[in-house]
C-alpha atoms as a PDB file:
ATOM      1  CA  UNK A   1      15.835 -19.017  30.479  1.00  0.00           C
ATOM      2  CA  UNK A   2      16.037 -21.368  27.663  1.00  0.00           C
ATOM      3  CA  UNK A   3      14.966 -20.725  24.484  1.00  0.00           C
ATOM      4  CA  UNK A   4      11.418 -21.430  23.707  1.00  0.00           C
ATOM      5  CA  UNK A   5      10.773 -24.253  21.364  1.00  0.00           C
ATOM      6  CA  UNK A   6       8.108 -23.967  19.011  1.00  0.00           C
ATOM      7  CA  UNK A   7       5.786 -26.723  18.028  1.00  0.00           C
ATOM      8  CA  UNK A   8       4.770 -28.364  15.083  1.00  0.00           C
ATOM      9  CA  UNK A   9       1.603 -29.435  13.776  1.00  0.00           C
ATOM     10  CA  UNK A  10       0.413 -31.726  11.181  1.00  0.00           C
ATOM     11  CA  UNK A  11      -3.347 -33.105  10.120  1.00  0.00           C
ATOM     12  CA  UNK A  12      -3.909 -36.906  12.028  1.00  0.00           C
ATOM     13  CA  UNK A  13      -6.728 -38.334   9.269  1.00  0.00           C
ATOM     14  CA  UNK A  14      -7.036 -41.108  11.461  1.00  0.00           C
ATOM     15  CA  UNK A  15      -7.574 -39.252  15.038  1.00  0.00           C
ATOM     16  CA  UNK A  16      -9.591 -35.974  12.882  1.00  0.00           C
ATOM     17  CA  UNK A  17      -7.647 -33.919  15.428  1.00  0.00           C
ATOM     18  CA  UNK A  18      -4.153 -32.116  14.958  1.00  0.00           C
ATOM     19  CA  UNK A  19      -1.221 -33.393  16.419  1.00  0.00           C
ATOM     20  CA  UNK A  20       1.236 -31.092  18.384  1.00  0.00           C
ATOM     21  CA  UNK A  21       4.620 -32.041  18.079  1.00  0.00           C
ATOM     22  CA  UNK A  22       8.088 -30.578  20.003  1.00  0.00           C
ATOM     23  CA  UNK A  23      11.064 -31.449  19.666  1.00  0.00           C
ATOM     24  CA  UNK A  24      10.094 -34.939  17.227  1.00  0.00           C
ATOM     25  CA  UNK A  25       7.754 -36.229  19.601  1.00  0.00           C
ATOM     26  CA  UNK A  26       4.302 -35.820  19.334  1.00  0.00           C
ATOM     27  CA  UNK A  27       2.748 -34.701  23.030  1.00  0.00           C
ATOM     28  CA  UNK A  28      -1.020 -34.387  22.214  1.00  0.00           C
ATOM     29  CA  UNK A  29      -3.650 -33.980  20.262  1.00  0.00           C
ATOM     30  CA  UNK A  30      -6.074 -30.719  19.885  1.00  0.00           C
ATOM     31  CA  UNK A  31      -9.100 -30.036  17.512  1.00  0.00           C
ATOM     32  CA  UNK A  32      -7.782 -26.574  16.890  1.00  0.00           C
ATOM     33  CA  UNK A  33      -5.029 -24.093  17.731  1.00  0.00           C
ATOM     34  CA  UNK A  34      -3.057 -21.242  16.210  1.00  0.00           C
ATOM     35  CA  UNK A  35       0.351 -20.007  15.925  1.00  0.00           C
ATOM     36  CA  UNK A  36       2.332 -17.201  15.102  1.00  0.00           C
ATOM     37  CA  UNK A  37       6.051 -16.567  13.602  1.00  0.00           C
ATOM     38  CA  UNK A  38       4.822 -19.784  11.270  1.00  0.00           C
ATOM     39  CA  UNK A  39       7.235 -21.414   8.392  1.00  0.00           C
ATOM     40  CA  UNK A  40       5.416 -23.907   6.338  1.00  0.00           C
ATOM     41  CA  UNK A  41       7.238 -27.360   5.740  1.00  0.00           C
ATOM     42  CA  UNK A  42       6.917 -30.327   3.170  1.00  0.00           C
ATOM     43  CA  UNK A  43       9.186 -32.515   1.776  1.00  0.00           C
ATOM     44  CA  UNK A  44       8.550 -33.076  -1.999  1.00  0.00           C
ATOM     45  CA  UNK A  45      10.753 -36.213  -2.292  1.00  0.00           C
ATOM     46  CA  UNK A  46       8.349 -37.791   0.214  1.00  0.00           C
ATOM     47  CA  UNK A  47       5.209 -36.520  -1.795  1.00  0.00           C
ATOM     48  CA  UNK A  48       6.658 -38.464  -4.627  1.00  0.00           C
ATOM     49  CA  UNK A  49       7.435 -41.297  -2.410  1.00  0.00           C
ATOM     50  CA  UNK A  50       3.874 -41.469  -1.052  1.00  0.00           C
ATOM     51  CA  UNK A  51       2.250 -41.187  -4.931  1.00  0.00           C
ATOM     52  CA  UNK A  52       4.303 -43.946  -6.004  1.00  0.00           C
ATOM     53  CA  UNK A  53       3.822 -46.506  -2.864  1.00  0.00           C
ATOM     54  CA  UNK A  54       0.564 -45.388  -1.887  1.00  0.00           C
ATOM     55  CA  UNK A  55       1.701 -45.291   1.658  1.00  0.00           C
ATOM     56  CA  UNK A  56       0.883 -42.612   3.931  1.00  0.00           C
ATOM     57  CA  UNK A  57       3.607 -40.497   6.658  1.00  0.00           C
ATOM     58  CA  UNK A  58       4.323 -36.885   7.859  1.00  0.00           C
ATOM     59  CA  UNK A  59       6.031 -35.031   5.547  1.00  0.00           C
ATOM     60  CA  UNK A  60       4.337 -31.678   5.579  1.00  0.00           C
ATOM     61  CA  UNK A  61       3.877 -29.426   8.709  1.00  0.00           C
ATOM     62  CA  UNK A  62       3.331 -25.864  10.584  1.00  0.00           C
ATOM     63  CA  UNK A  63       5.969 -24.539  12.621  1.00  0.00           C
ATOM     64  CA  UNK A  64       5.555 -22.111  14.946  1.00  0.00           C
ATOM     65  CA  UNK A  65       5.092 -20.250  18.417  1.00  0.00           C
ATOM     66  CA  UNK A  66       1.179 -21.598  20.012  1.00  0.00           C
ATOM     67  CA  UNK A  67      -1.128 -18.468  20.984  1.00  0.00           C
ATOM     68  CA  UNK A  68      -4.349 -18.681  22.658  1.00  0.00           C
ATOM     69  CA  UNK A  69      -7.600 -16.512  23.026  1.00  0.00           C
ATOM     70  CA  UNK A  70      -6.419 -15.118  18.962  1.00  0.00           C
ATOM     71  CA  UNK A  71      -9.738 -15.824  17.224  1.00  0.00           C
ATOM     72  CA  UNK A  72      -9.496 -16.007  13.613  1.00  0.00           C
ATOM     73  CA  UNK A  73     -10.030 -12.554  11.752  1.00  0.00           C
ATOM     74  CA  UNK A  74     -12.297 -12.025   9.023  1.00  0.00           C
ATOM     75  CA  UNK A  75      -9.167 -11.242   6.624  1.00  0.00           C
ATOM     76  CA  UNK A  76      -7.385 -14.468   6.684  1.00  0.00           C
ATOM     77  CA  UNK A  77      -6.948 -16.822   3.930  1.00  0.00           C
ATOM     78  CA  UNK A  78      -7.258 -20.580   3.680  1.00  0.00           C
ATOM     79  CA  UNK A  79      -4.461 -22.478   2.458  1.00  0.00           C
ATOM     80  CA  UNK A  80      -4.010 -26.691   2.340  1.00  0.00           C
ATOM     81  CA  UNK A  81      -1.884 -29.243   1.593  1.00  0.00           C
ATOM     82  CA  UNK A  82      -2.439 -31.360  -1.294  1.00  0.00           C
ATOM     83  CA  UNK A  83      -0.244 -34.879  -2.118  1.00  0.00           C
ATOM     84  CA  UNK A  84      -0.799 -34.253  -6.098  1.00  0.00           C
ATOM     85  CA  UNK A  85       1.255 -30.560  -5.431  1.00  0.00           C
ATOM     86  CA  UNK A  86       4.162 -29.445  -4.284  1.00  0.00           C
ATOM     87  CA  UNK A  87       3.856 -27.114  -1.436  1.00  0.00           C
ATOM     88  CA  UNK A  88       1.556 -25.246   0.546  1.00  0.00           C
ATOM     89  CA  UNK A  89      -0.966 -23.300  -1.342  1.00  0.00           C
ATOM     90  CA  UNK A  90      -3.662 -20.573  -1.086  1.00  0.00           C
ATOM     91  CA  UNK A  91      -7.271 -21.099  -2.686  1.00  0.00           C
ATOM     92  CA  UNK A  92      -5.496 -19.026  -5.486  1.00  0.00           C
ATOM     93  CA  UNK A  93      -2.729 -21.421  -6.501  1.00  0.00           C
ATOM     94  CA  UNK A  94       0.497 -19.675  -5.089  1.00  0.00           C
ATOM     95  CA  UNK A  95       2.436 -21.363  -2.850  1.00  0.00           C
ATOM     96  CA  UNK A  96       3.176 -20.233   0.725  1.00  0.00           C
ATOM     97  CA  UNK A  97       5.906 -21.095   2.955  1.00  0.00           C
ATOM     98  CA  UNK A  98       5.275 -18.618   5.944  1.00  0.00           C
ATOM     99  CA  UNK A  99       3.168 -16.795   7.340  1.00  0.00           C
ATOM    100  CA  UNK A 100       2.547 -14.415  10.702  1.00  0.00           C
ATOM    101  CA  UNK A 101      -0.469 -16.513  12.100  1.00  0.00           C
ATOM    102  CA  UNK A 102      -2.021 -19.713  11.083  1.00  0.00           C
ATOM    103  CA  UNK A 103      -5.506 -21.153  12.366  1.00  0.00           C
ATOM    104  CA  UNK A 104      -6.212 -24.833  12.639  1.00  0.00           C
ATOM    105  CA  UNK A 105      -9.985 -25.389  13.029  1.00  0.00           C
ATOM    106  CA  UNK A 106     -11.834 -28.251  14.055  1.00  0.00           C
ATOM    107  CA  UNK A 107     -13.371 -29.044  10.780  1.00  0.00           C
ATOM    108  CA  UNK A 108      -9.563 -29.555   9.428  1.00  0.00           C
ATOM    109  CA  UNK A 109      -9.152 -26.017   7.261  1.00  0.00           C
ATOM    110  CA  UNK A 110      -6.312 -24.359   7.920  1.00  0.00           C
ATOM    111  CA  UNK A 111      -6.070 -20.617   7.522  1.00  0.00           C
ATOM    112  CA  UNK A 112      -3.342 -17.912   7.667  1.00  0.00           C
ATOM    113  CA  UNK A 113      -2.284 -13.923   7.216  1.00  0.00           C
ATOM    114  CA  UNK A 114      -0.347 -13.227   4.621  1.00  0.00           C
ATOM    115  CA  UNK A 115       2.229 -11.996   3.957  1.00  0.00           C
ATOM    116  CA  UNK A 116       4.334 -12.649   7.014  1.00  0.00           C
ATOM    117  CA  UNK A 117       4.225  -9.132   7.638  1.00  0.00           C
ATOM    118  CA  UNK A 118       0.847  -8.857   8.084  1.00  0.00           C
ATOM    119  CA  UNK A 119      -0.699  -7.485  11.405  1.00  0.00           C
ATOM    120  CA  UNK A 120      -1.596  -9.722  13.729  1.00  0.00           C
ATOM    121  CA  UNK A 121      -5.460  -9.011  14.755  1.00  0.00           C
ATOM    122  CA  UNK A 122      -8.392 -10.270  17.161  1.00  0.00           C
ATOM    123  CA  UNK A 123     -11.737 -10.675  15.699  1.00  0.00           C
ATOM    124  CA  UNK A 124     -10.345  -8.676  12.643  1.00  0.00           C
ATOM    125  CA  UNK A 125      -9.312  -5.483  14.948  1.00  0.00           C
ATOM    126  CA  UNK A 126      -6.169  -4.773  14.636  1.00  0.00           C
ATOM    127  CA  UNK A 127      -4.422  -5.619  17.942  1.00  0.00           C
ATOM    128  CA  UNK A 128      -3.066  -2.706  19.834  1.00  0.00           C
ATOM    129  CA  UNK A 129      -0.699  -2.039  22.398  1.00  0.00           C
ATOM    130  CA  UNK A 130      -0.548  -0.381  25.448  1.00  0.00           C
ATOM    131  CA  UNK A 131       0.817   3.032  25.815  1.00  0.00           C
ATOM    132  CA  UNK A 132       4.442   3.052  27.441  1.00  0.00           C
ATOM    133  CA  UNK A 133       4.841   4.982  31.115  1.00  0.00           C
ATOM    134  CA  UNK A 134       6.878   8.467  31.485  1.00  0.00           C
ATOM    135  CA  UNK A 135       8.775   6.392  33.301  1.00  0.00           C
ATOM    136  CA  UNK A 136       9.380   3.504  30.916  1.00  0.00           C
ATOM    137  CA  UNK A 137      10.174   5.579  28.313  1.00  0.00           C
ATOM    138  CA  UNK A 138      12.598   7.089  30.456  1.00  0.00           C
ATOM    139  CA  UNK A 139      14.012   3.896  31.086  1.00  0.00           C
ATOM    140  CA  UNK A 140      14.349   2.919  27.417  1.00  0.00           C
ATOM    141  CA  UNK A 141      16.210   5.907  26.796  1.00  0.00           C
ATOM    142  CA  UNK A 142      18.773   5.317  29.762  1.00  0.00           C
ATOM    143  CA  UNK A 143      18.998   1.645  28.550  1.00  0.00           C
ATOM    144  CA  UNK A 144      19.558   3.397  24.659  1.00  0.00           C
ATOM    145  CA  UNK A 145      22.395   5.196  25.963  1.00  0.00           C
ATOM    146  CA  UNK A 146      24.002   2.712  27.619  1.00  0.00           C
ATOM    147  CA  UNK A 147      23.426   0.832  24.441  1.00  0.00           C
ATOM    148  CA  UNK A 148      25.542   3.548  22.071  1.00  0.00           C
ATOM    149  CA  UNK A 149      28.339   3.559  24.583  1.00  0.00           C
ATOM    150  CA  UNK A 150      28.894  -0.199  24.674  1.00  0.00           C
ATOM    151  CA  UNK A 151      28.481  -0.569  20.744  1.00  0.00           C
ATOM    152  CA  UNK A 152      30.960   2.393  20.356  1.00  0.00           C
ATOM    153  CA  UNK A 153      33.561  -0.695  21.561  1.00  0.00           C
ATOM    154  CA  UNK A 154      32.512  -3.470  19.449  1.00  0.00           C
ATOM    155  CA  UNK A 155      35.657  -3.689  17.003  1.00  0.00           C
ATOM    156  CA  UNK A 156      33.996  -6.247  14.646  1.00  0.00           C
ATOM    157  CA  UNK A 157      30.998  -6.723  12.197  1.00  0.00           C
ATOM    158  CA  UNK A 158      28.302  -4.081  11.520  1.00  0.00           C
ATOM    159  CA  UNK A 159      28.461  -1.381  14.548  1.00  0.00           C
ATOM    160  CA  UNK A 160      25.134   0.801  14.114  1.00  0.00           C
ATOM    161  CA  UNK A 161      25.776   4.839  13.876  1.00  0.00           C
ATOM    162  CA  UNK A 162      24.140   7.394  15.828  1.00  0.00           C
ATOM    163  CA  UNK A 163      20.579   7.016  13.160  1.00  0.00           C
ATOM    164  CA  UNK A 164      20.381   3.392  13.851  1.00  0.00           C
ATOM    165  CA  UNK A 165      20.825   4.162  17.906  1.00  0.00           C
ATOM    166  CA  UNK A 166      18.604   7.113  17.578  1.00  0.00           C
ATOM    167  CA  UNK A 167      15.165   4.884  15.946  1.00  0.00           C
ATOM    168  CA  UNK A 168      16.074   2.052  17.809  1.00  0.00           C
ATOM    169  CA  UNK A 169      12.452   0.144  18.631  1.00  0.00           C
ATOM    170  CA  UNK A 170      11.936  -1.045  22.203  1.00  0.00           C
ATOM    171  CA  UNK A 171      11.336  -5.046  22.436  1.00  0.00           C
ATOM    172  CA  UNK A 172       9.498  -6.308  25.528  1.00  0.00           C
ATOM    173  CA  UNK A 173       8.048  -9.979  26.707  1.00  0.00           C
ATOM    174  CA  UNK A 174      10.370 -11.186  24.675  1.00  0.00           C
ATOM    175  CA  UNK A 175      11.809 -14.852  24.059  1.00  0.00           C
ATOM    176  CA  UNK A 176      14.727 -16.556  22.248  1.00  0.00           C
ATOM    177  CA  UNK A 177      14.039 -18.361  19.464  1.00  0.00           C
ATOM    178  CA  UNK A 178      15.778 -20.235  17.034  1.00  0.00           C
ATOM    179  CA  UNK A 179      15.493 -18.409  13.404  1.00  0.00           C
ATOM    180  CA  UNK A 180      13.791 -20.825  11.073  1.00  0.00           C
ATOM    181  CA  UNK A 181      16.096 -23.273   8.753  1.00  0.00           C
ATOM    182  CA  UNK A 182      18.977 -21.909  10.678  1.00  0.00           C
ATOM    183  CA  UNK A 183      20.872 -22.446  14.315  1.00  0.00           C
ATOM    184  CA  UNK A 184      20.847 -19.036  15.339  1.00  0.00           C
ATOM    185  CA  UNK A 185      19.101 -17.407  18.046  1.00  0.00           C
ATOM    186  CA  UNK A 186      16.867 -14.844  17.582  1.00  0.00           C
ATOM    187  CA  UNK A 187      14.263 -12.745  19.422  1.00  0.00           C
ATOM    188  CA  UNK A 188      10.549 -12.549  19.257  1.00  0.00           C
ATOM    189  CA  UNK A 189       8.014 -10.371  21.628  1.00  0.00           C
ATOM    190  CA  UNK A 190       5.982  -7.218  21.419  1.00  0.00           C
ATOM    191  CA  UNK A 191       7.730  -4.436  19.377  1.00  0.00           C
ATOM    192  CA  UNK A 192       6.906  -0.592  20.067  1.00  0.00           C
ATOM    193  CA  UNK A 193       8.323   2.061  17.917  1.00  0.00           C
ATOM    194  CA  UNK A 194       9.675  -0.061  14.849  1.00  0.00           C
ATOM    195  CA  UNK A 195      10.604   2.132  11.807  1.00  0.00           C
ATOM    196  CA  UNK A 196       8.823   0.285   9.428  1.00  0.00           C
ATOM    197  CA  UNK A 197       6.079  -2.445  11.118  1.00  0.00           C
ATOM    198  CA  UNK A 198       4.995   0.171  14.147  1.00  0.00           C
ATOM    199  CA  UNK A 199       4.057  -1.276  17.423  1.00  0.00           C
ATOM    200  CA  UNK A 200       3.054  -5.200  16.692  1.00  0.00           C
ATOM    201  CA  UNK A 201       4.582  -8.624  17.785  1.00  0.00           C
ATOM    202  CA  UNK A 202       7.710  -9.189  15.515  1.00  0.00           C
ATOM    203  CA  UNK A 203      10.033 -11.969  15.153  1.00  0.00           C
ATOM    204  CA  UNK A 204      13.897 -10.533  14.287  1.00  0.00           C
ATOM    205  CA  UNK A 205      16.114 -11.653  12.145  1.00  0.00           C
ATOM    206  CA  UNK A 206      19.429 -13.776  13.450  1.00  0.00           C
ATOM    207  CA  UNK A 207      21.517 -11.840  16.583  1.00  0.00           C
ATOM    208  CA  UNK A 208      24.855 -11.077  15.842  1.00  0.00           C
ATOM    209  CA  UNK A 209      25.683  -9.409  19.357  1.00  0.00           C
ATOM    210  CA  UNK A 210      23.987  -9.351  22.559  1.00  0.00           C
ATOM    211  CA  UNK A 211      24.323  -7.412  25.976  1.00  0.00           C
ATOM    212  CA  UNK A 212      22.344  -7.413  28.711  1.00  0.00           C
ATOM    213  CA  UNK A 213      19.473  -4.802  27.654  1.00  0.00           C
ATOM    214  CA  UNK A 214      20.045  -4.574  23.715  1.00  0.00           C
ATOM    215  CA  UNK A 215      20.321  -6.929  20.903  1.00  0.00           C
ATOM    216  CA  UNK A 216      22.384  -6.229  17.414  1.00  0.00           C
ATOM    217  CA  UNK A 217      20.612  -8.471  14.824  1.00  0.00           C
ATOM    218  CA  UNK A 218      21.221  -8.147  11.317  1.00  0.00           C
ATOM    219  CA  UNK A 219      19.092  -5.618  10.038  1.00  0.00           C
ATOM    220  CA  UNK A 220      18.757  -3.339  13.234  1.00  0.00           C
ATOM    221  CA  UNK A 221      19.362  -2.812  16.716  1.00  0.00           C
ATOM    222  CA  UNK A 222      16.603  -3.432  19.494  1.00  0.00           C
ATOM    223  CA  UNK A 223      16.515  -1.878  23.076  1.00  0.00           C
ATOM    224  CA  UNK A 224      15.115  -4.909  25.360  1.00  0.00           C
ATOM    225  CA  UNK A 225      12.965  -4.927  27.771  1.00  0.00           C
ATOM    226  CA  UNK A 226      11.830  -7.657  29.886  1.00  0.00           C
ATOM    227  CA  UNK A 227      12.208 -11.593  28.994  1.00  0.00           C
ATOM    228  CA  UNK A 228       9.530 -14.154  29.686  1.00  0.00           C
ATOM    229  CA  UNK A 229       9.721 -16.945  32.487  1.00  0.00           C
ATOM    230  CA  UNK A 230       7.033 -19.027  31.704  1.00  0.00           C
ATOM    231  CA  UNK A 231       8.369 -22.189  29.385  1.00  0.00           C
ATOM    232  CA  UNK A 232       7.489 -23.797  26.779  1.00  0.00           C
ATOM    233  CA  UNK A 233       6.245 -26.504  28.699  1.00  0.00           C
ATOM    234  CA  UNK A 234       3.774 -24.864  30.823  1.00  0.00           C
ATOM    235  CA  UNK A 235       2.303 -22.947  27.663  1.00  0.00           C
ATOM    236  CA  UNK A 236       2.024 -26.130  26.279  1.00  0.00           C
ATOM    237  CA  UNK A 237      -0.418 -27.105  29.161  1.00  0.00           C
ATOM    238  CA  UNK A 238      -2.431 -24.374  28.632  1.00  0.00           C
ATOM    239  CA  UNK A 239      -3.099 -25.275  25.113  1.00  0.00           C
ATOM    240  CA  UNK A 240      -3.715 -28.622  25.853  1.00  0.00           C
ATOM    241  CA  UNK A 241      -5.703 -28.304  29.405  1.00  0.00           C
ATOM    242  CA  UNK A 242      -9.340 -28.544  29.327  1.00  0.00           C
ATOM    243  CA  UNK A 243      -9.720 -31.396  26.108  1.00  0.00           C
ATOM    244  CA  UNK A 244     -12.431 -33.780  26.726  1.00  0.00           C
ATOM    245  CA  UNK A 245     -13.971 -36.579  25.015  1.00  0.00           C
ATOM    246  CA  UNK A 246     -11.730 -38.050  22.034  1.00  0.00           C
ATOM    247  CA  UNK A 247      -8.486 -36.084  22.934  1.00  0.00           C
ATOM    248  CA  UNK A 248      -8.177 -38.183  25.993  1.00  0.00           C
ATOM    249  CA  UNK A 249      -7.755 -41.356  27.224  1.00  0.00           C
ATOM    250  CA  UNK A 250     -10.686 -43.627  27.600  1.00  0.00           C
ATOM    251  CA  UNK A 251     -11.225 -44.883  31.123  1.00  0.00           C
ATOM    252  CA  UNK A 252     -10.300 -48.433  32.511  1.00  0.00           C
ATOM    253  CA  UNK A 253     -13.716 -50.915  31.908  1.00  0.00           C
ATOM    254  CA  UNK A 254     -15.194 -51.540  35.421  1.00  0.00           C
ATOM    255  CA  UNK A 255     -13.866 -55.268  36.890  1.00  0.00           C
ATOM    256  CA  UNK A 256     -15.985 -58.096  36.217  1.00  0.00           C
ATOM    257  CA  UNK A 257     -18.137 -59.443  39.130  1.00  0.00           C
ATOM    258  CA  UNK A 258     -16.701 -62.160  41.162  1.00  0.00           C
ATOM    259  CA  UNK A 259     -18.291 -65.697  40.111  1.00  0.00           C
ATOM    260  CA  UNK A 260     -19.675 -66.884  43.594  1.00  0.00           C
ATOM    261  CA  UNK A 261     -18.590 -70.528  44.611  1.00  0.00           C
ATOM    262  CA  UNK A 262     -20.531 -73.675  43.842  1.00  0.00           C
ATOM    263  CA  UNK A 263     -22.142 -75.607  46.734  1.00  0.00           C
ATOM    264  CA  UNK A 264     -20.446 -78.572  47.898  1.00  0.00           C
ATOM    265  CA  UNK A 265     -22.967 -80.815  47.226  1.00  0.00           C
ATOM    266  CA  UNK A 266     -23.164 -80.107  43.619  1.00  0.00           C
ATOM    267  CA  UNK A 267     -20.730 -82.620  42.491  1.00  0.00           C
ATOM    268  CA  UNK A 268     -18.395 -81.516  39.710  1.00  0.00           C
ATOM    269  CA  UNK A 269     -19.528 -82.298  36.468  1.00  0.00           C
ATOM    270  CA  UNK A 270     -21.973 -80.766  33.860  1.00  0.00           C
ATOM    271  CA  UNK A 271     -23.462 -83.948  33.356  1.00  0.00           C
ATOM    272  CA  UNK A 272     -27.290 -83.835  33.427  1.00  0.00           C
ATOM    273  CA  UNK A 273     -28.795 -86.694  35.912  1.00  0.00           C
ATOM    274  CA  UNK A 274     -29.675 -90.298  34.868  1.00  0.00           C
ATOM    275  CA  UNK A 275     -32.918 -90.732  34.488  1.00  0.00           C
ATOM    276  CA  UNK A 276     -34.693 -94.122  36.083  1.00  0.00           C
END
C-alpha cells in the first residue's frame, strides 16, 4: 500500500469555501471538513511580505488526515489566523501549532481539540472502541511473541526488554504516514491497550524498525494488526462526493437558436424602399 497522503487546507476569501490541497495541487473545494493528526502551518516571512505589499497568497494552512461523519464536540476551541500575528491562535492568545482534530465550518471558523492529546469524540461522547475477540486477543499475543523473538536479534539501536514487550498496545486499521516536518514513516490507526492514552486513534512517533506484524518506533513498540486498502484517493471522493451548487462547475449555456434564412426575394440590403 502506499502511504496515505494527507491534505491540506487553507481559507479561499474569494470562493467562501475551503480549498483541499494534496500533494501542492489544489483538487477541490468543500464548505466544511475535519481532520485529525493536524500540524498547523504559516510562514511568518510571508505575513511580513503580505503587510508590506498588500498582496494576498497562501502562506498559512491545516495539515492533516480528512475524517467524515466526526461532528464537532461541544469541548472544542476556536482558533484563526490573523495577518497582523504570527501564528495560529486560540480566542485566548496562545499560539497553536497542532492539534488532534480540527473543524472547518461553513461560516469560515475553524475549531480544534487541544492539546494534541486530547480524545477524539462524536457529539462530545467520547468515542469508544469495540471490545477485542478471545480469539483476537489470542492472536495479538501469538503475534507479541513472535515479536520478542525477532527483536531478541536486532543488534542495533534501542531493542525493547521484556516490560516494553510485555505492555505492548495493539495497533489496527492502520496506515503509513509521513511524521510531520520530517521524511520518516510513521503509523497512525486505532490503538487498544496504550500505557498512557488507553484505547483511542493515535498517530506514533517516527519507525525505527519494522517486521511484518510489529513496529519499533521511538518511544515504544506496537503489535499490528491489519493495514488499510482504501487510498487516499478514494477517501478523497468521499469527502468531496455529493457538493452541489457553488462547489461545482456551472453548466454549458444552452446553443443559440438557428437564424432561419431570408427569402429570396428580399433583396439584400437594409435599405428602406423609395418612396414615389
Amino acid at each position: 500500500m502506499t502511504p496515505a497522503a494527507p491534505v491540506e487546507i487553507y481559507r479561499n476569501l474569494t470562493r467562501r469555501a475551503w480549498s483541499v490541497r494534496v500533494g501542492g495541487r489544489v483538487v477541490g473545494h468543500v464548505p466544511a471538513i475535519a481532520l485529525v493528526g493536524v500540524t498547523l502551518r504559516a510562514s511568518d516571512a510571508a505575513r511580513l511580505r503580505c503587510l508590506r505589499t498588500g498582496a494576498r497568497d497562501v502562506h498559512a494552512w491545516a495539515r492533516g488526515l480528512a475524517i467524515e461523519g466526526v461532528p464537532r464536540p461541544a469541548g472544542a476551541r476556536r482558533f484563526r489566523y490573523r495577518l497582523d500575528r504570527p501564528g495560529f491562535r486560540l480566542a485566548d492568545g496562545a499560539v497553536i501549532a497542532a492539534a488532534a482534530a480540527a473543524w472547518f465550518e461553513p461560516d469560515g471558523t475553524a475549531w480544534c481539540l487541544s492539546p494534541p492529546d486530547a480524545p477524539l469524540s462524536t457529539g462530545g461522547i467520547p468515542m469508544r472502541l469495540r471490545e477485542l475477540t478471545p480469539e483476537e486477543r489470542a492472536t495479538v499475543e501469538e503475534t507479541r511473541a513472535r515479536a520478542r523473538e525477532t527483536l531478541a536479534r536486532i543488534q542495533e539501536g534501542w531493542v525493547p526488554g521484556e516490560a516494553a514487550l510485555a505492555e505492548a498496545p495493539f495497533l489496527d486499521d492502520y496506515e503509513e504516514r509521513i511524521y510531520p516536518g520530517t521524511a520518516l514513516t510513521c503509523l497512525a490507526g486505532l490503538c487498544y491497550g496504550h500505557p498512557r492514552l488507553g484505547d483511542r486513534w493515535v498517530c506514533t512517533s517516527p519507525i525505527l524498525h519494522r517486521g511484518p506484524t510489529w513496529a519499533l518506533t521511538e518511544n515504544r513498540l506496537y503489535i499490528l494488526g491489519r493495514q488499510r486498502t482504501d487510498t487516499p484517493e478514494e477517501r478523497l471522493l468521499k469527502i468531496l462526493s455529493g457538493r452541489r451548487g457553488a462547489y461545482r462547475p456551472f453548466p454549458s449555456p444552452p446553443a443559440p437558436p438557428a437564424t432561419p434564412p431570408r427569402p429570396a426575394d428580399e433583396g439584400d440590403d437594409d435599405l428602406p424602399p423609395i418612396e414615389p
